[in-house]
N, C-alpha and C. Protein backbone atom coordinates (compact mmCIF):
# COMPACT_ATOMS: atom_id res chain seq x y z
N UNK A 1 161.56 158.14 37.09
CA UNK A 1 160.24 158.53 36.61
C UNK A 1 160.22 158.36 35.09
N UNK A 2 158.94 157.62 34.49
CA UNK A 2 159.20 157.46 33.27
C UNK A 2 158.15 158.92 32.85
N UNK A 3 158.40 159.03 31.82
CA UNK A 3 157.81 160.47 31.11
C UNK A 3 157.27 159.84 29.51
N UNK A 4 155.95 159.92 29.16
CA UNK A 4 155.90 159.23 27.71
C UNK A 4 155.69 160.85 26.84
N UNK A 5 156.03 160.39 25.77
CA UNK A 5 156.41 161.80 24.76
C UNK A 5 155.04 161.99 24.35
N UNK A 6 154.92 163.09 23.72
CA UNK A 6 152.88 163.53 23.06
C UNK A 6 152.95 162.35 22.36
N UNK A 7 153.95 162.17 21.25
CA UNK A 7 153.49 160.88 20.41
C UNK A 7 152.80 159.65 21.22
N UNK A 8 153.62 159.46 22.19
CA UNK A 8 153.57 158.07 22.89
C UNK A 8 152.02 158.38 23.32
N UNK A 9 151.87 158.99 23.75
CA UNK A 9 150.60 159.96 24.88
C UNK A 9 149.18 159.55 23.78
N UNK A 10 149.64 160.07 22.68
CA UNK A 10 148.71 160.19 21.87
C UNK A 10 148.32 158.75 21.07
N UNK A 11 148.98 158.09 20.82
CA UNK A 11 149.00 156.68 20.65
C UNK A 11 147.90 155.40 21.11
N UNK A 12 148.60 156.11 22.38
CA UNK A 12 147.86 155.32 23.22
C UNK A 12 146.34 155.95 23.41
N UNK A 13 145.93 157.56 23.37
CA UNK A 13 144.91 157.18 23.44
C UNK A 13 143.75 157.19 22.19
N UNK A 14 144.42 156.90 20.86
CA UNK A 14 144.05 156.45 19.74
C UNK A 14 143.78 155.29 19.87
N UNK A 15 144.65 154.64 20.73
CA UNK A 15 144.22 152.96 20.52
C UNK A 15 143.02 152.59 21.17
N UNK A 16 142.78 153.51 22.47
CA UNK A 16 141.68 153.10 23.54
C UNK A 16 140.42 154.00 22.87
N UNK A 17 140.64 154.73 22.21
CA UNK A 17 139.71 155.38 21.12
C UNK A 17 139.32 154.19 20.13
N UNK A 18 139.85 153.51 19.85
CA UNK A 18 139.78 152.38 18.50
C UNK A 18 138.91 151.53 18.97
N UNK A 19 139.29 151.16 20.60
CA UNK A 19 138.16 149.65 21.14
C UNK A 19 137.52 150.22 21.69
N UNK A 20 137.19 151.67 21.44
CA UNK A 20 135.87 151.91 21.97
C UNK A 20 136.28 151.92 24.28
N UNK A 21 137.30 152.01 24.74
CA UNK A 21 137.63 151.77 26.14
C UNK A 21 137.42 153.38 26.61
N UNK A 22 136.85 153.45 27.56
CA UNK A 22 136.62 155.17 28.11
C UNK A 22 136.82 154.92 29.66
N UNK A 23 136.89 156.13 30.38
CA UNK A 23 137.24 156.32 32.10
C UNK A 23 138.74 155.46 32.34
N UNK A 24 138.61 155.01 33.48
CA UNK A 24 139.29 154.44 34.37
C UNK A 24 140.27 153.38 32.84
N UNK A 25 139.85 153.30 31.81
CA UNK A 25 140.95 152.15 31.26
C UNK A 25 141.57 152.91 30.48
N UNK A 26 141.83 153.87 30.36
CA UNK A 26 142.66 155.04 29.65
C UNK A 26 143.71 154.82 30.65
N UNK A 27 143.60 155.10 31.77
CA UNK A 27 144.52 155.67 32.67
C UNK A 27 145.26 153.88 32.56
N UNK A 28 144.57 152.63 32.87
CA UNK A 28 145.45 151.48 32.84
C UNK A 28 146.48 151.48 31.25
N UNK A 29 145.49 152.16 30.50
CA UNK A 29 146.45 151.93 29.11
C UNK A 29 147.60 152.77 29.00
N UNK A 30 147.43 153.80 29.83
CA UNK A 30 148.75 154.93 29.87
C UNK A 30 149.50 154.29 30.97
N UNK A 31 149.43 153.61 31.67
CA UNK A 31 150.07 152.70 32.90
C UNK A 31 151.25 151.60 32.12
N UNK A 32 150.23 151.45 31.05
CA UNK A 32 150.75 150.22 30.69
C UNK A 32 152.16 150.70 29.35
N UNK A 33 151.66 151.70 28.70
CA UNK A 33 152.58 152.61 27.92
C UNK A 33 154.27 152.66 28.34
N UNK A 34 153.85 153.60 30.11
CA UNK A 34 154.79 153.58 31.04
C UNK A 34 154.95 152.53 31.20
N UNK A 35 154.64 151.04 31.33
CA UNK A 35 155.60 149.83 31.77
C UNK A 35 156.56 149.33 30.88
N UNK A 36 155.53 149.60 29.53
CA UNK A 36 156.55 149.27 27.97
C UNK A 36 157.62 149.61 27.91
N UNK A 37 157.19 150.91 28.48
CA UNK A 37 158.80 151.68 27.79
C UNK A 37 159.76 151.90 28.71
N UNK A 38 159.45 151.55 30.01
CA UNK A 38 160.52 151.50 30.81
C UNK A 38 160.84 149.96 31.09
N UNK A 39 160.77 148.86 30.00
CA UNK A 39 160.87 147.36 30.19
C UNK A 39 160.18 147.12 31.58
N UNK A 40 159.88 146.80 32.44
CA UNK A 40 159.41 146.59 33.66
C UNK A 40 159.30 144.98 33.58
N UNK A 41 160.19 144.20 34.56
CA UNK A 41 159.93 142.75 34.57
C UNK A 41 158.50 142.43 35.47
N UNK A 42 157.54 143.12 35.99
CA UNK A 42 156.27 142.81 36.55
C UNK A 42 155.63 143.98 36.57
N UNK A 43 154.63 143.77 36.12
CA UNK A 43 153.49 144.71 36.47
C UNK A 43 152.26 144.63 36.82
N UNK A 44 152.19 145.09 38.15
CA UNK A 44 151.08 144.87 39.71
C UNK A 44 149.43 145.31 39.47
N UNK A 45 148.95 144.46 39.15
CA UNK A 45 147.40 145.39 39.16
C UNK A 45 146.25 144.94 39.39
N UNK A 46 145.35 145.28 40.27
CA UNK A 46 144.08 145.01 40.61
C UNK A 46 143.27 144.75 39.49
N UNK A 47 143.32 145.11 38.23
CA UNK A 47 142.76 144.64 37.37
C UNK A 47 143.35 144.24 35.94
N UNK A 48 143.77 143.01 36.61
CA UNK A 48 144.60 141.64 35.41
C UNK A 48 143.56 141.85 34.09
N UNK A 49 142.49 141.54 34.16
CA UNK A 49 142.04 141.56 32.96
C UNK A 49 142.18 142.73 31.54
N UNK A 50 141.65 143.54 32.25
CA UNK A 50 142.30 144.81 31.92
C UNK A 50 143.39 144.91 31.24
N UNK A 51 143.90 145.22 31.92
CA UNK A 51 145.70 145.36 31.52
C UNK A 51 145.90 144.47 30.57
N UNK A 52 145.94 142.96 30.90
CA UNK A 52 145.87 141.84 29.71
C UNK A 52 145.13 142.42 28.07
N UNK A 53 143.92 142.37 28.32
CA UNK A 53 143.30 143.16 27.35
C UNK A 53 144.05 143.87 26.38
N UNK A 54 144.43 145.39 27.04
CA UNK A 54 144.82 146.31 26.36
C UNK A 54 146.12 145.92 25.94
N UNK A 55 147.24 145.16 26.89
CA UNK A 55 148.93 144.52 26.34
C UNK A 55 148.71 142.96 26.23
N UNK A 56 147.95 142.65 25.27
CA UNK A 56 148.66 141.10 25.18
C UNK A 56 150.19 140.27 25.17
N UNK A 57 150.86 141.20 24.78
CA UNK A 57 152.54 141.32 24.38
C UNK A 57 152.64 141.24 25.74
N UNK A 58 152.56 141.81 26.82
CA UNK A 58 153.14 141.75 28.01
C UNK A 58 151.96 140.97 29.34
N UNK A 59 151.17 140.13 28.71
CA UNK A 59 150.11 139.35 29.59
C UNK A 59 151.04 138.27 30.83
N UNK A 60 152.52 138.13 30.02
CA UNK A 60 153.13 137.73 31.15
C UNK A 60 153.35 138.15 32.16
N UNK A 61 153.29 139.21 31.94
CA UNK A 61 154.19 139.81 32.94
C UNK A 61 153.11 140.97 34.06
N UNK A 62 152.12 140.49 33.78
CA UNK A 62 150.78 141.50 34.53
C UNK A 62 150.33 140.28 35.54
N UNK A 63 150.40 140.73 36.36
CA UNK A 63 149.43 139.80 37.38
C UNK A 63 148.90 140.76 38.95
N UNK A 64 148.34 139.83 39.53
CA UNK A 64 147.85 140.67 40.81
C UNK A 64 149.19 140.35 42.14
N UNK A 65 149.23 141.67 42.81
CA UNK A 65 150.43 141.65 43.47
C UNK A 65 150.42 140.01 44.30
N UNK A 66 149.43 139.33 44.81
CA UNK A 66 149.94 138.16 45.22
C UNK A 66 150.31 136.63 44.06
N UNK A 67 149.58 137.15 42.86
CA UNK A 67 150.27 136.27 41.88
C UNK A 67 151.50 136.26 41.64
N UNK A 68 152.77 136.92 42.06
CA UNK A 68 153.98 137.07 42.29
C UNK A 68 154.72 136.70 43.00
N UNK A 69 154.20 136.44 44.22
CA UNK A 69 154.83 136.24 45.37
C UNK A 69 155.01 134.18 45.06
């Protein structure tokens, strides 16, 4: 289980505060926090764009679970 610290916590939602992102893309940006920091070689999500968006640094590595296969 990854656990992100207040800093980390808070970071992130400074950043989604910054572009103006509210609801449902908070929670992908704290998703994505947790993938950072636990390195994760893929990360699965119904909404690629999204995710892309908020981690360009890790746009490799986001795709939809059958873009993997």
């Amino acid at each position: 289980m990854i656990h992100l610290t207040p800093e980390m916590y808070r970071e992130t939602v400074e950043s989604c505060a910054n572009h103006g992102w509210l609801g449902g893309r908070l929670y992908d940006a704290l998703h994505l926090s947790c993938a950072r920091h636990a390195a994760c070689e893929r990360i699965y999500t119904l909404n690629v764009r999204h995710f892309q968006q908020f981690a360009p640094d890790l746009a490799d590595r986001i795709g939809a679970p059958s873009s993997f296969l």
